[in-house]
Protein backbone atom coordinates (compact mmCIF):
# COMPACT_ATOMS: atom_id res chain seq x y z
CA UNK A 1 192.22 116.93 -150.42
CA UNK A 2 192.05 113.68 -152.04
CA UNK A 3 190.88 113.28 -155.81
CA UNK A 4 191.46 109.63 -157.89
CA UNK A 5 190.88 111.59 -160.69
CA UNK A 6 189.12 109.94 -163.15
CA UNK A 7 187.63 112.20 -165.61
CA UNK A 8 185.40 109.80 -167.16
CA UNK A 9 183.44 108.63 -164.39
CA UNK A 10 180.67 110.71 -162.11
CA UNK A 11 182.35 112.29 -159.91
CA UNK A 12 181.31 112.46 -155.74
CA UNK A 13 182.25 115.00 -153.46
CA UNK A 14 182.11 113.73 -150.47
CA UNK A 15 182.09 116.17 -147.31
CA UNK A 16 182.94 115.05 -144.00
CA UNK A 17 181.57 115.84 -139.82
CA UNK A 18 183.26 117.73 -137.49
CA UNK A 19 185.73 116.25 -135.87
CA UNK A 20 186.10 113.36 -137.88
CA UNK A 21 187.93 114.85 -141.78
CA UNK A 22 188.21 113.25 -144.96
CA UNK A 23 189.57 110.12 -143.62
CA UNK A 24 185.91 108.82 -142.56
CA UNK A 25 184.90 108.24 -146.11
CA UNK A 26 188.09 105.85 -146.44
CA UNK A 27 185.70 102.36 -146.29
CA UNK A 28 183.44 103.95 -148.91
CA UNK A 29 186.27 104.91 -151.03
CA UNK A 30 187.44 101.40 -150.96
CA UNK A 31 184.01 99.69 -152.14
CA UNK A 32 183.28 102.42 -154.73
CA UNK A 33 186.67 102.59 -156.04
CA UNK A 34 186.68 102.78 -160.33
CA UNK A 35 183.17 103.13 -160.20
CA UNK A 36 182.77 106.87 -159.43
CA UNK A 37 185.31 109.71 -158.65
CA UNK A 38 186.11 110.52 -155.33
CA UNK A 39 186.76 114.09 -154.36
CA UNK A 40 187.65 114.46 -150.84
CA UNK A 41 188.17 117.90 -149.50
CA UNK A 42 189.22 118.64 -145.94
CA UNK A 43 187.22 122.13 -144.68
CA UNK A 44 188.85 124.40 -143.52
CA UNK A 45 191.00 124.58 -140.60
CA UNK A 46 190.16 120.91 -140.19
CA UNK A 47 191.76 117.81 -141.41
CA UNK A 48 195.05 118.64 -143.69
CA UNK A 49 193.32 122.45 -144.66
CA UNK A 50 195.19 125.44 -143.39
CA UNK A 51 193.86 126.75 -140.29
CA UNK A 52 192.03 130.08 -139.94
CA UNK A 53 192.33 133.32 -137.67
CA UNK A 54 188.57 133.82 -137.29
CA UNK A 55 186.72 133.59 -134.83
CA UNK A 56 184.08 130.94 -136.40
CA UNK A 57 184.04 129.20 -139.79
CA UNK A 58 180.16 129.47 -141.58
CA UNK A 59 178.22 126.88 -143.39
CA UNK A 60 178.17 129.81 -145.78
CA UNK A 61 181.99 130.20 -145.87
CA UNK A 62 182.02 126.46 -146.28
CA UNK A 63 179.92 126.29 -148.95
CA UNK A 64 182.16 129.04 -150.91
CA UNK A 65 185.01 126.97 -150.50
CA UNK A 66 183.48 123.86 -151.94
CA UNK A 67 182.13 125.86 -155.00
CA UNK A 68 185.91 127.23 -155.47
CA UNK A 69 187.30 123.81 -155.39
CA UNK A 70 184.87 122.35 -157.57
CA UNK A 71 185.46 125.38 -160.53
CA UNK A 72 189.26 124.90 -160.23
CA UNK A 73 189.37 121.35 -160.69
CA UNK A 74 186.71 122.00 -163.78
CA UNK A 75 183.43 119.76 -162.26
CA UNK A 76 180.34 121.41 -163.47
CA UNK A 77 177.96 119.02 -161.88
CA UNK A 78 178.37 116.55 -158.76
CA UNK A 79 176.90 114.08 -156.43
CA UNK A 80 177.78 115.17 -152.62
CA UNK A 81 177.78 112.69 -150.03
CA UNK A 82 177.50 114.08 -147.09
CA UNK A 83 177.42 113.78 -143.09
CA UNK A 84 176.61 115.82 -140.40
CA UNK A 85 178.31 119.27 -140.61
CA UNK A 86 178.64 118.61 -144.71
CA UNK A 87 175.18 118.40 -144.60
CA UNK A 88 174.83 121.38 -143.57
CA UNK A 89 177.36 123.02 -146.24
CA UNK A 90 174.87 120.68 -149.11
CA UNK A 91 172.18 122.21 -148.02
CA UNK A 92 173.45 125.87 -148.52
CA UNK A 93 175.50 124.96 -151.94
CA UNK A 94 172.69 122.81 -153.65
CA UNK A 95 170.54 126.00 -152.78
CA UNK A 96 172.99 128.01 -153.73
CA UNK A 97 174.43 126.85 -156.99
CA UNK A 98 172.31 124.29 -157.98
CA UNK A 99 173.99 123.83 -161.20
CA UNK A 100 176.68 121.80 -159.44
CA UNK A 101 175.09 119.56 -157.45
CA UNK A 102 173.49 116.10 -159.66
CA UNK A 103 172.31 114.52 -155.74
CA UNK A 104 172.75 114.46 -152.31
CA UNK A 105 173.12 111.94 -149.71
CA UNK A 106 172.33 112.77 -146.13
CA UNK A 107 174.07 110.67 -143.14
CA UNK A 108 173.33 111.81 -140.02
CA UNK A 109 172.13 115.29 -141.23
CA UNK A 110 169.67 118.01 -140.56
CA UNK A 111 168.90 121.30 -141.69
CA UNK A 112 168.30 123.52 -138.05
CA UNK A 113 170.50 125.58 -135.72
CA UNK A 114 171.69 124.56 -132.35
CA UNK A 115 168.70 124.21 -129.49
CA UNK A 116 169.30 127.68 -128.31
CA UNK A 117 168.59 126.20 -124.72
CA UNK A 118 171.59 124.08 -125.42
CA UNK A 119 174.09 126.34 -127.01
CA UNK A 120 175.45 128.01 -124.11
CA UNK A 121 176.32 124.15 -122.91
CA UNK A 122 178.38 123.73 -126.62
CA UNK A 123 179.98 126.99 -126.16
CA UNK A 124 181.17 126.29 -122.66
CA UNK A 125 182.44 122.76 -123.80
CA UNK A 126 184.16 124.55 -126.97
CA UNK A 127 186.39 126.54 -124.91
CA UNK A 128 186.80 123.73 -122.59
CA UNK A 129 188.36 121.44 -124.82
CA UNK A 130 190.37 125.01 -126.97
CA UNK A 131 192.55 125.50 -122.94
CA UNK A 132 192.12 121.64 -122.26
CA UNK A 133 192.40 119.34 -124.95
CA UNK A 134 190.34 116.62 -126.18
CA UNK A 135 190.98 113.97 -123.40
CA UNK A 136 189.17 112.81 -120.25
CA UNK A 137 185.67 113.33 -120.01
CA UNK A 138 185.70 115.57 -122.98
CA UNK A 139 186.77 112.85 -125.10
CA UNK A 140 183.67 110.82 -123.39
CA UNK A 141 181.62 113.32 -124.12
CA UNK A 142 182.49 113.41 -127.51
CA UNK A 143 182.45 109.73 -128.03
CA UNK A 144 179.05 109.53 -126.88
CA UNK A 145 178.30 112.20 -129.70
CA UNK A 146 179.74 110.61 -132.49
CA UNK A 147 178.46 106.70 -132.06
CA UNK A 148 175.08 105.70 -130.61
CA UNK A 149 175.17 103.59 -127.63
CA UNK A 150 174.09 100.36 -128.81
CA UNK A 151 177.47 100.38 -131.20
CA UNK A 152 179.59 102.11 -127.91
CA UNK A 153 178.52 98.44 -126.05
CA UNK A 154 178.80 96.07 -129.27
CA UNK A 155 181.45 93.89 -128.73
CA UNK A 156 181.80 93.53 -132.79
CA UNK A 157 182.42 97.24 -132.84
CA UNK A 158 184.66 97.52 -130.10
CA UNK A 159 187.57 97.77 -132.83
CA UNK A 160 186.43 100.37 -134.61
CA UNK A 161 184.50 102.16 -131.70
CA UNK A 162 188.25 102.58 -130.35
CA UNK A 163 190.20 104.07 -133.60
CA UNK A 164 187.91 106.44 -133.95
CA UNK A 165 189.01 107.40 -130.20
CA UNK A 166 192.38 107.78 -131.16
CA UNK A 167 191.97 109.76 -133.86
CA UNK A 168 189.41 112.49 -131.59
CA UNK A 169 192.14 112.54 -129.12
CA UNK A 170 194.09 113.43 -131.34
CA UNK A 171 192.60 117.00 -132.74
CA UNK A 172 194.19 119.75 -132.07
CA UNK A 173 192.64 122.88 -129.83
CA UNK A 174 192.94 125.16 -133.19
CA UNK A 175 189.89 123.45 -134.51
CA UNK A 176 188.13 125.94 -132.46
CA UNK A 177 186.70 128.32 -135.32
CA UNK A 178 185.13 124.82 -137.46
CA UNK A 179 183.73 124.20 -134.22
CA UNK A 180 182.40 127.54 -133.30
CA UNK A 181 181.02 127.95 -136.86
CA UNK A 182 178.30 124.63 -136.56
CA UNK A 183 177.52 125.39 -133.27
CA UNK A 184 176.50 128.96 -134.65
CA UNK A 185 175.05 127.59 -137.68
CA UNK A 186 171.99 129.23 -138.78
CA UNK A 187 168.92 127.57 -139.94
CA UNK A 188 168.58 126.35 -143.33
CA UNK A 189 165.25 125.06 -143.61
CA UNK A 190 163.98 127.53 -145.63
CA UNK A 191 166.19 126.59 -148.14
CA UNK A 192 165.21 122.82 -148.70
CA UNK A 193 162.53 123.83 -150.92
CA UNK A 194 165.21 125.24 -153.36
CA UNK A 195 167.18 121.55 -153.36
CA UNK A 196 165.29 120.02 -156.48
CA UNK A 197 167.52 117.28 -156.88
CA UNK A 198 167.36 113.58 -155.35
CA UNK A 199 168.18 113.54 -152.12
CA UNK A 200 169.02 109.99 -150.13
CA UNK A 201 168.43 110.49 -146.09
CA UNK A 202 170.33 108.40 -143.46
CA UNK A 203 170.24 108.48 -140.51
CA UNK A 204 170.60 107.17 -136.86
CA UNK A 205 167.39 106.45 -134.32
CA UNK A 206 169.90 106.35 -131.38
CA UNK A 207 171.49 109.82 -132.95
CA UNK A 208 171.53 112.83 -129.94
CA UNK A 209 173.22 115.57 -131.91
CA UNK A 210 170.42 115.43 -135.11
CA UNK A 211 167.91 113.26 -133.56
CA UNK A 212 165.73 111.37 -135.65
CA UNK A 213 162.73 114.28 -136.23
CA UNK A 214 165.31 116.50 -137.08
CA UNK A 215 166.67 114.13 -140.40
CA UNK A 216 162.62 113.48 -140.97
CA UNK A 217 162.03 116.80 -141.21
CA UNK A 218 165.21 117.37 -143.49
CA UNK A 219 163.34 115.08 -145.77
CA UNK A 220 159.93 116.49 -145.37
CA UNK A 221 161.34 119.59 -146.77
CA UNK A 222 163.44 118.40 -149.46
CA UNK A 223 161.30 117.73 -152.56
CA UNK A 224 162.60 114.90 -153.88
CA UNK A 225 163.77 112.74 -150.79
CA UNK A 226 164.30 109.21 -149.80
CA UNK A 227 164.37 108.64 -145.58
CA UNK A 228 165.91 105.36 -143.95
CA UNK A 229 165.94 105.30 -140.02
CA UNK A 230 168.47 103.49 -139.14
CA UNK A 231 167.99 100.88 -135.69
CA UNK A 232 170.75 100.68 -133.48
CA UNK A 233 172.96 103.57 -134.83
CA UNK A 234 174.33 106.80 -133.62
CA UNK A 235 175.34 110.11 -135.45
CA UNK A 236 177.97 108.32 -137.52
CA UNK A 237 175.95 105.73 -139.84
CA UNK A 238 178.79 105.03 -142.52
CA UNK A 239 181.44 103.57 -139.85
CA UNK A 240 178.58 102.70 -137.41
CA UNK A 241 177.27 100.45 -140.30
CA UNK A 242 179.01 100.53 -143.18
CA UNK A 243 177.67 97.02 -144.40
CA UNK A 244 174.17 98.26 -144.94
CA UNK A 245 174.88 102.15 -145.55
CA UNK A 246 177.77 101.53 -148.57
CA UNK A 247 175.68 99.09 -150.65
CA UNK A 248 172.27 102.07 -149.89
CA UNK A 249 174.62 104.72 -151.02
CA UNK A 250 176.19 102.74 -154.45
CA UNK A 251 172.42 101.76 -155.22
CA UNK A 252 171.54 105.23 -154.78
CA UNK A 253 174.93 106.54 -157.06
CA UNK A 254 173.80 104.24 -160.06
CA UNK A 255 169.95 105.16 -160.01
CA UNK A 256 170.86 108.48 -160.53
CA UNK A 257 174.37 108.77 -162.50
């Protein structure tokens, strides 16, 4: 986990996708640095955590963890920012213990289960890359996940588009249970009603893994929510475009501190 620390300012928790740890929030922890605190947990078995021996991690489990962490380093109240699988952990903590959670903001986010016609095709790939490792078309696959294509074939992202490689090839076949556990995922709809806090929604129209009338109806259901579509962007909007999603997300921060 990272923390600067700073008692004195408003402090953001900011939970990461699968696949991708704490480390993605690095550009945003650059532009917003001495104007909020930055909490950065890894979840567990992913990232720097320790690993676990079950089978599947939950949202639920998830969501525990981040309400431990947050009562042992003594913040009563937070803003989460939050992509992908940590929007799926918001969801279920806001609802949960809405006492610690000041706002929310969704990147690439939605509040349903896998398709179930498409969950045996997760599965398979799970164990796939658990015996194979995340190389070859695996990796491709995964790649074409986690960035839309217009930013895959963007010359100007070609850079980052390729980091971001290295780093997936790079995880390890133990992140099986974290994997497992959002494939699994339940639904969570039925708890947006409960999130009465403001809630920013980002998200990607070239996005495949929450398309874009799964984040609208993430905002339909929250009752205080904010949606921006973003053109030309994939499941990752902070590195896809962190030029116009920082600045959205530090406007957001200081309407609501």
């Amino acid at each position: 986990m990272d923390d600067t620390g700073e008692a004195s300012l408003e402090p953001v928790v900011c939970l990461h996708s699968l696949f991708l740890d704490n480390r993605m929030f690095d550009g945003f922890a650059e532009a917003a640095a001495g104007a909020v605190r930055l909490i950065r947990p890894d979840f567990r078995g992913q990232g720097r955590s320790a690993g676990t021996e079950r089978d599947a991690v939950t949202m639920e489990q998830c969501a525990g963890d981040i309400t431990a962490l947050l009562d042992r380093l003594g913040v009563s109240r937070a803003h989460l920012l939050v992509s992908s699988m940590g929007g799926d952990v918001a969801v279920r903590l806001a609802a949960y213990r809405p006492d610690l959670v000041k706002s929310i903001i969704f990147l690439g986010s939605s509040a349903r289960p896998e398709p179930a016609d498409k969950l045996d095709a997760y599965m398979t790939w799970i164990e796939d890359v658990t015996r194979n490792g995340f190389t070859g078309e695996r990796l491709d696959f995964l790649v074409q996940v986690m960035f839309g294509a217009s930013t895959r074939a963007s010359s100007e992202m070609r850079e980052t588009v390729a980091f971001w490689t290295d780093r997936l090839a790079e995880l390890s076949p133990a992140l099986r249970p974290a994997m497992a556990g959002v494939a699994l995922r339940g639904s969570a709809t039925n708890l947006l009603s409960d999130v009465r806090v403001p809630t920013l929604v980002i998200s990607g129209e070239e996005c495949p893994a929450r398309p874009p009338e799964w984040a609208k109806e993430l905002a339909h259901g929250l009752p205080d929510s904010e949606l921006v579509m973003v053109p030309a962007v994939g499941h990752s909007p902070l590195l896809e475009r962190p030029d116009f999603v920082i600045p959205k997300v530090l406007d957001f921060l200081r309407a609501h501190g």
